[in-house]
Protein backbone atom coordinates (compact mmCIF):
# COMPACT_ATOMS: atom_id res chain seq x y z
CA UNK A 1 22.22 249.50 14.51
CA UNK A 2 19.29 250.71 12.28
CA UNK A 3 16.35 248.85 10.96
CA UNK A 4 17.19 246.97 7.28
CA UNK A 5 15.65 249.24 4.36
CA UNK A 6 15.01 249.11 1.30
CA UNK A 7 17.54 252.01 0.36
CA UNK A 8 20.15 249.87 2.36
CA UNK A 9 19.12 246.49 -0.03
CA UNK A 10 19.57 248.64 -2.85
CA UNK A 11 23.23 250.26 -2.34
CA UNK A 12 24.59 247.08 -0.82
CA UNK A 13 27.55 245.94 -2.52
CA UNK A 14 28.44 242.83 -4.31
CA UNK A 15 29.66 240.20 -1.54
CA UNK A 16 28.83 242.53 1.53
CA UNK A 17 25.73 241.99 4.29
CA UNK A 18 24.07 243.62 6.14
CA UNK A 19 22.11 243.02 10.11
CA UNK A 20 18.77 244.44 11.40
CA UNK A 21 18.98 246.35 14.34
CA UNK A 22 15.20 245.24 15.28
CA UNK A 23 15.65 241.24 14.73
CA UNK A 24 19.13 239.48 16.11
CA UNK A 25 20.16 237.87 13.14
CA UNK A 26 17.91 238.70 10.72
CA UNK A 27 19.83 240.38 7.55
CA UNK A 28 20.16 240.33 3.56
CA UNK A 29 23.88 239.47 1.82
CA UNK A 30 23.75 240.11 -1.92
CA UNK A 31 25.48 237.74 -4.00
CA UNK A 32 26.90 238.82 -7.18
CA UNK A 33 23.90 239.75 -9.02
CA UNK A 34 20.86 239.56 -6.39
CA UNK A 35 20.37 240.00 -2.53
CA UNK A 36 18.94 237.61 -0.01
CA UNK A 37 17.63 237.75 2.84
CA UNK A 38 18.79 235.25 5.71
CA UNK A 39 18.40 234.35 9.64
CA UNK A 40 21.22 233.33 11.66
CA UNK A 41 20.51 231.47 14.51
CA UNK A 42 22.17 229.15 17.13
CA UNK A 43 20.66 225.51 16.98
CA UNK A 44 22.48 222.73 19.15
CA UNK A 45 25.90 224.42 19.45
CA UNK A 46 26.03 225.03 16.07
CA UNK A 47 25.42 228.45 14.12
CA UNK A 48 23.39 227.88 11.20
CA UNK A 49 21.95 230.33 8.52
CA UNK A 50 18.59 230.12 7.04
CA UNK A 51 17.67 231.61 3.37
CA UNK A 52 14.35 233.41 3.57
CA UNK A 53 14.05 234.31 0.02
CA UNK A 54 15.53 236.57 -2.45
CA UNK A 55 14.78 240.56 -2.45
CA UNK A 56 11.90 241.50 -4.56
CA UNK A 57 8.13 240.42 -4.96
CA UNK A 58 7.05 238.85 -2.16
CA UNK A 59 10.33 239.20 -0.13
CA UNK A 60 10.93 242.99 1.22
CA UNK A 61 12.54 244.08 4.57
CA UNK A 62 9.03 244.57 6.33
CA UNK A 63 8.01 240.95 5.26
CA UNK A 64 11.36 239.31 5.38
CA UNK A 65 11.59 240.40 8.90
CA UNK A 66 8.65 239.30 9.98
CA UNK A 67 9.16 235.64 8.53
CA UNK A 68 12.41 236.04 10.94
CA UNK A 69 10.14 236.99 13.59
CA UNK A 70 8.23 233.51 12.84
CA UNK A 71 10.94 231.44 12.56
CA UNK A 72 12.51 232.65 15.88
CA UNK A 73 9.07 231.82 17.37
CA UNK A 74 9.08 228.01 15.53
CA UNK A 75 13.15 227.72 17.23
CA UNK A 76 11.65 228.69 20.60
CA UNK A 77 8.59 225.97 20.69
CA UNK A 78 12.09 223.46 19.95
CA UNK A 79 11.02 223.24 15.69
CA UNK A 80 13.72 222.92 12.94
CA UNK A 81 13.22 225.52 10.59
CA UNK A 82 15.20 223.69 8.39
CA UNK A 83 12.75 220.47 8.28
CA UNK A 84 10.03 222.86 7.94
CA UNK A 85 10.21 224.80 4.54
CA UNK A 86 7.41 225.04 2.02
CA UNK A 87 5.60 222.59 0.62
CA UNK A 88 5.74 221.35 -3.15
CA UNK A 89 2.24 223.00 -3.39
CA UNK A 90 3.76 225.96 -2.50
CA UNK A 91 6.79 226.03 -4.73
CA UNK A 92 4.57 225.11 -7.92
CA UNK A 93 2.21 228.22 -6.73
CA UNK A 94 5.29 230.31 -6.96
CA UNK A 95 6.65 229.08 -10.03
CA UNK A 96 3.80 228.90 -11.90
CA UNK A 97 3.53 232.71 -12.62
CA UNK A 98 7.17 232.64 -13.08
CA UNK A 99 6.72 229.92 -16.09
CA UNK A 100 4.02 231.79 -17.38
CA UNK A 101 5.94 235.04 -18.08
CA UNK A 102 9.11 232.92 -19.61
CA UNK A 103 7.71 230.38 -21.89
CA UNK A 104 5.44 229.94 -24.80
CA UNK A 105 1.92 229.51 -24.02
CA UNK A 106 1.38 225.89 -25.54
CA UNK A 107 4.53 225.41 -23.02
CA UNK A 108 3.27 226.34 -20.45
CA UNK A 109 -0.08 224.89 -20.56
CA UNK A 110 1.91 221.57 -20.61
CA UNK A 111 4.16 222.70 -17.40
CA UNK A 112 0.58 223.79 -15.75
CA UNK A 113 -0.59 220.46 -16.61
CA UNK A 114 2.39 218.41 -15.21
CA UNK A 115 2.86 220.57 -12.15
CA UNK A 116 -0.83 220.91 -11.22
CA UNK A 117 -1.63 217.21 -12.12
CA UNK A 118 0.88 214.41 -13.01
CA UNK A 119 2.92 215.27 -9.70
CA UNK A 120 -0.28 215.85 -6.89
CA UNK A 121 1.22 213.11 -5.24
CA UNK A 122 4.14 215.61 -4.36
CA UNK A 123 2.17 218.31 -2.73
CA UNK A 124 1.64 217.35 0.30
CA UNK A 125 5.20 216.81 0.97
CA UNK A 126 7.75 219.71 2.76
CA UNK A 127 10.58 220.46 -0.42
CA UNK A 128 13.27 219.75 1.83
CA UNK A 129 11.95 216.20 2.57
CA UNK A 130 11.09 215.00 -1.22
CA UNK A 131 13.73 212.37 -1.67
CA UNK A 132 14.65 210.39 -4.89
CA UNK A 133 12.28 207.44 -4.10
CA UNK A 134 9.45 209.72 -4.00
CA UNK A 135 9.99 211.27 -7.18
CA UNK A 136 10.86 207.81 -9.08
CA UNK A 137 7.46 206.36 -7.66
CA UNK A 138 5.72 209.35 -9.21
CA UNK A 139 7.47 208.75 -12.46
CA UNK A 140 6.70 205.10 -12.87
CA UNK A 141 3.17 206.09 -12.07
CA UNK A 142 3.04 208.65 -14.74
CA UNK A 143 4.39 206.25 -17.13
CA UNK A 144 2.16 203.30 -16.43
CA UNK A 145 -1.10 205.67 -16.61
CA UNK A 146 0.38 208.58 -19.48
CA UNK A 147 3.33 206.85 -21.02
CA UNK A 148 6.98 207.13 -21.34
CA UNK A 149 6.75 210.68 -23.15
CA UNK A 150 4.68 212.12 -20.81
CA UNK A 151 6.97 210.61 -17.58
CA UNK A 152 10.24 212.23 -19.57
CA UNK A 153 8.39 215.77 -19.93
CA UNK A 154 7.17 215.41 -16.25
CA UNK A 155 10.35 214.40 -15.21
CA UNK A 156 12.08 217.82 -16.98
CA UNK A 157 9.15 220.48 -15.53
CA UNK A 158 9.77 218.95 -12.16
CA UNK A 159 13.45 219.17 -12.20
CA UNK A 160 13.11 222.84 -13.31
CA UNK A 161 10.53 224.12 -10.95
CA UNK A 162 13.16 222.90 -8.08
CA UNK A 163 16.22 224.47 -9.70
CA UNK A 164 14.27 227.77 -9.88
CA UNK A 165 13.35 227.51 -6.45
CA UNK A 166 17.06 226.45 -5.08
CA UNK A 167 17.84 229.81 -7.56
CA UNK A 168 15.26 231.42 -5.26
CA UNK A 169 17.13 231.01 -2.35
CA UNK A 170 15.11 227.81 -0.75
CA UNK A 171 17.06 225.74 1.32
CA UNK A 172 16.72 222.33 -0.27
CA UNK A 173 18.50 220.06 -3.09
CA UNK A 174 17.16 218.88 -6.50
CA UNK A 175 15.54 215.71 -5.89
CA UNK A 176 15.20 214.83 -9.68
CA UNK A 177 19.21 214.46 -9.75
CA UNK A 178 20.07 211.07 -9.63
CA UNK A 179 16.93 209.19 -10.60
CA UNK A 180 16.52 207.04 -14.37
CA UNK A 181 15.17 208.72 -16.78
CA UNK A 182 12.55 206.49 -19.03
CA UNK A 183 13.31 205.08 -22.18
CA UNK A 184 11.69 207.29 -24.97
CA UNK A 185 9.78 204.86 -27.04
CA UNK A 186 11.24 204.47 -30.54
CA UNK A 187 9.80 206.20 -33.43
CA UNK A 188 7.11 204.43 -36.07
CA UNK A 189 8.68 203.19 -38.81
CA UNK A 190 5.82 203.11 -41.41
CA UNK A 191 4.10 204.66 -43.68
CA UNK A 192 1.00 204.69 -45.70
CA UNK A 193 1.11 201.63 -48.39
CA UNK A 194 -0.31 202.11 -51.89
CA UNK A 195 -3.50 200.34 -51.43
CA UNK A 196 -3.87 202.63 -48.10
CA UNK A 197 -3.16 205.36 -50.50
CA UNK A 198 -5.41 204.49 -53.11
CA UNK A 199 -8.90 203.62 -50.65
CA UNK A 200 -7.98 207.69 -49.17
CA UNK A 201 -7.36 208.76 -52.30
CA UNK A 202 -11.18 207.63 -53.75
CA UNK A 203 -12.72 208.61 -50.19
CA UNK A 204 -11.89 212.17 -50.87
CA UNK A 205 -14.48 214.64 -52.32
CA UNK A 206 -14.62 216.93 -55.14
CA UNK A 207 -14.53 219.30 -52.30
CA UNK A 208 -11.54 221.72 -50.83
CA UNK A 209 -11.45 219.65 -48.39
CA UNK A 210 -10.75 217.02 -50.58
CA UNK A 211 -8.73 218.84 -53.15
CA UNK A 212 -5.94 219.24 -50.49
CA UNK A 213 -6.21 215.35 -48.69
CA UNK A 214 -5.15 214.72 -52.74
CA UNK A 215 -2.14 217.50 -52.78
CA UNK A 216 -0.99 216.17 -49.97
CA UNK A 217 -0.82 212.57 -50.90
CA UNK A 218 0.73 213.79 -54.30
CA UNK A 219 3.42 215.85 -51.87
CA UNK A 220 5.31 216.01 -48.87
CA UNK A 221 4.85 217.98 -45.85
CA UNK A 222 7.91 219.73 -45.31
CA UNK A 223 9.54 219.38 -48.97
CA UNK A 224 10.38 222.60 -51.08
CA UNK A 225 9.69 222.82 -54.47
CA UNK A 226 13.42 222.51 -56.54
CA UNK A 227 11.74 225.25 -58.84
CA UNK A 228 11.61 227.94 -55.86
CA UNK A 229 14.11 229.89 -54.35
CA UNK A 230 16.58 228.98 -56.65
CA UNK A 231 16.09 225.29 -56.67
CA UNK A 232 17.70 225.03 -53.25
CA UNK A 233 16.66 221.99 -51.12
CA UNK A 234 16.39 222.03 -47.33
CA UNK A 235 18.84 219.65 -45.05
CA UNK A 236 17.98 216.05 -45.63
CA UNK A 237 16.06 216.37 -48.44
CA UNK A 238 17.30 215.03 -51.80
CA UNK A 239 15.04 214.98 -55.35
CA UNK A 240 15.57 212.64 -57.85
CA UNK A 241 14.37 212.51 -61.27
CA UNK A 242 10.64 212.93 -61.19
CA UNK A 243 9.85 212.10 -57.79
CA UNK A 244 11.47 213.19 -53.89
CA UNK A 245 13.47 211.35 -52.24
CA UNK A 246 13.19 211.34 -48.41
CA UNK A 247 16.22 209.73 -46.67
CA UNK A 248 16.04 208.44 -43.00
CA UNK A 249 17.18 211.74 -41.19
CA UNK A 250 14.03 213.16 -42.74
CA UNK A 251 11.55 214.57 -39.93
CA UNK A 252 8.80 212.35 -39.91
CA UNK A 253 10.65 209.48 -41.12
CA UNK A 254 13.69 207.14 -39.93
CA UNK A 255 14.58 204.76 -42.94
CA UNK A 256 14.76 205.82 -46.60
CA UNK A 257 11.56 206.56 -48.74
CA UNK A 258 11.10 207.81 -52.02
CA UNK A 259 7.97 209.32 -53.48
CA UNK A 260 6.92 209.05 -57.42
CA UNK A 261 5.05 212.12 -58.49
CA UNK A 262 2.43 212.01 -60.63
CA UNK A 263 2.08 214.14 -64.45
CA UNK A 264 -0.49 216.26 -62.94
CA UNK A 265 1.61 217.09 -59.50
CA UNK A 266 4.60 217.60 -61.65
CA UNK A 267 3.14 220.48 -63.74
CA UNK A 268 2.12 222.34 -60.60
């Protein structure tokens, strides 16, 4: 039996495997789209395969084997290569350049952020060993210090970081499955009142800058003008008479709330 190639990874068929002929044990299965490389090995009795990682960047033949090679090692000082897989450091190393390539970069400054900061507690830990209670102490740290928004966002990066790396091939379960997620905090229900209105209003400038702080308090954010584009108005956005009528499904808003426009604003 020959040595596992790369030529070999690449013509293996959906559903079929291959075995080394340099490692007993060591050999790559493809699945229906990708191929991974595994380890069987005897452990108490029992037969028991181990996932090394998926074919590609980092994991090739030559590597893969040689991670074989150090689990075989780990079996023969008496170790569990099953209790011993990467830590959560590790994983979030991996996944980081992952993240950066498929999201937005405000995104993933804020998965960086969560992975790198809000969840240090974590690192330390093997991935196979992070439990539920670990990961719900973690969250009702994050929202004591950062909030409830900032423990549901944390809560979501986590739980994708470990589906990529289950996706990847690790050996290990979704810890974030199972636990409460917090309560988002409800939305403000206010706005500006007319004497608020009024004290901004004479604070502004005869300046640009001032010019728009008065458009905007003469207009909406968000609003179309019922002169444009054919007088069309967008979803949840009614006008009536001379003024614009914002009911509660509006986006910044949650109740009903109707806004008088001035001669001048009118005109424009």
């Amino acid at each position: 039996m020959a040595p596992i190639t790369i030529r070999a990874v690449t013509a293996l068929p959906a559903g079929k495997a291959i075995w080394d002929g340099e490692v007993r044990g060591f050999g790559v299965r493809r699945q229906i789209r990708d191929a991974f490389y595994v380890l069987r090995y005897p452990f108490h009795g029992k037969t028991r395969v181990h996932t090394i990682g998926r074919h590609g960047s980092p994991w090739t033949p030559e590597t893969a084997r040689k991670e074989a090679k150090r689990i075989l090692w780990m079996l023969a000082d008496g170790e569990d290569p099953k209790h011993s897989s990467d830590t959560v450091a590790k994983l979030v190393a991996g996944y980081l350049p992952v993240a950066k390539k498929r999201l937005r970069p405000r995104s993933y400054v804020e998965t960086e952020r969560y992975l790198l900061k809000a969840w240090t507690s974590l690192h330390g830990l093997p991935a196979s060993k992070v439990a539920r209670r670990d990961v719900a102490a973690g969250l009702a740290v994050i929202e004591a210090e950062r909030g409830a928004v900032s423990a549901i966002r944390a809560r979501a990066v986590l739980s994708t970081m470990f589906k990529w790396a289950i996706g990847e091939g690790h050996d290990i379960v979704n810890p974030v499955t199972g636990t409460n997620q917090p309560t988002e905090p409800k939305a403000r229900d206010r706005v500006l009142s007319d004497p608020e209105l009024a004290a901004i209003w004479k604070a502004c400038g005869d300046d640009d800058y001032g010019r728009i702080v008065r458009l905007l308090l003469l207009t909406v954010d968000g609003c179309q003008d019922p002169r444009k584009d054919g007088g069309a108005k967008k979803p949840g956005t009614t006008f009536a008479g001379f003024g614009r009528a914002f009911p509660s499904t509006a986006r910044r808003w949650r109740r009903d709330f109707l806004r008088h426009l001035c001669a001048d604003s009118r005109r424009r």
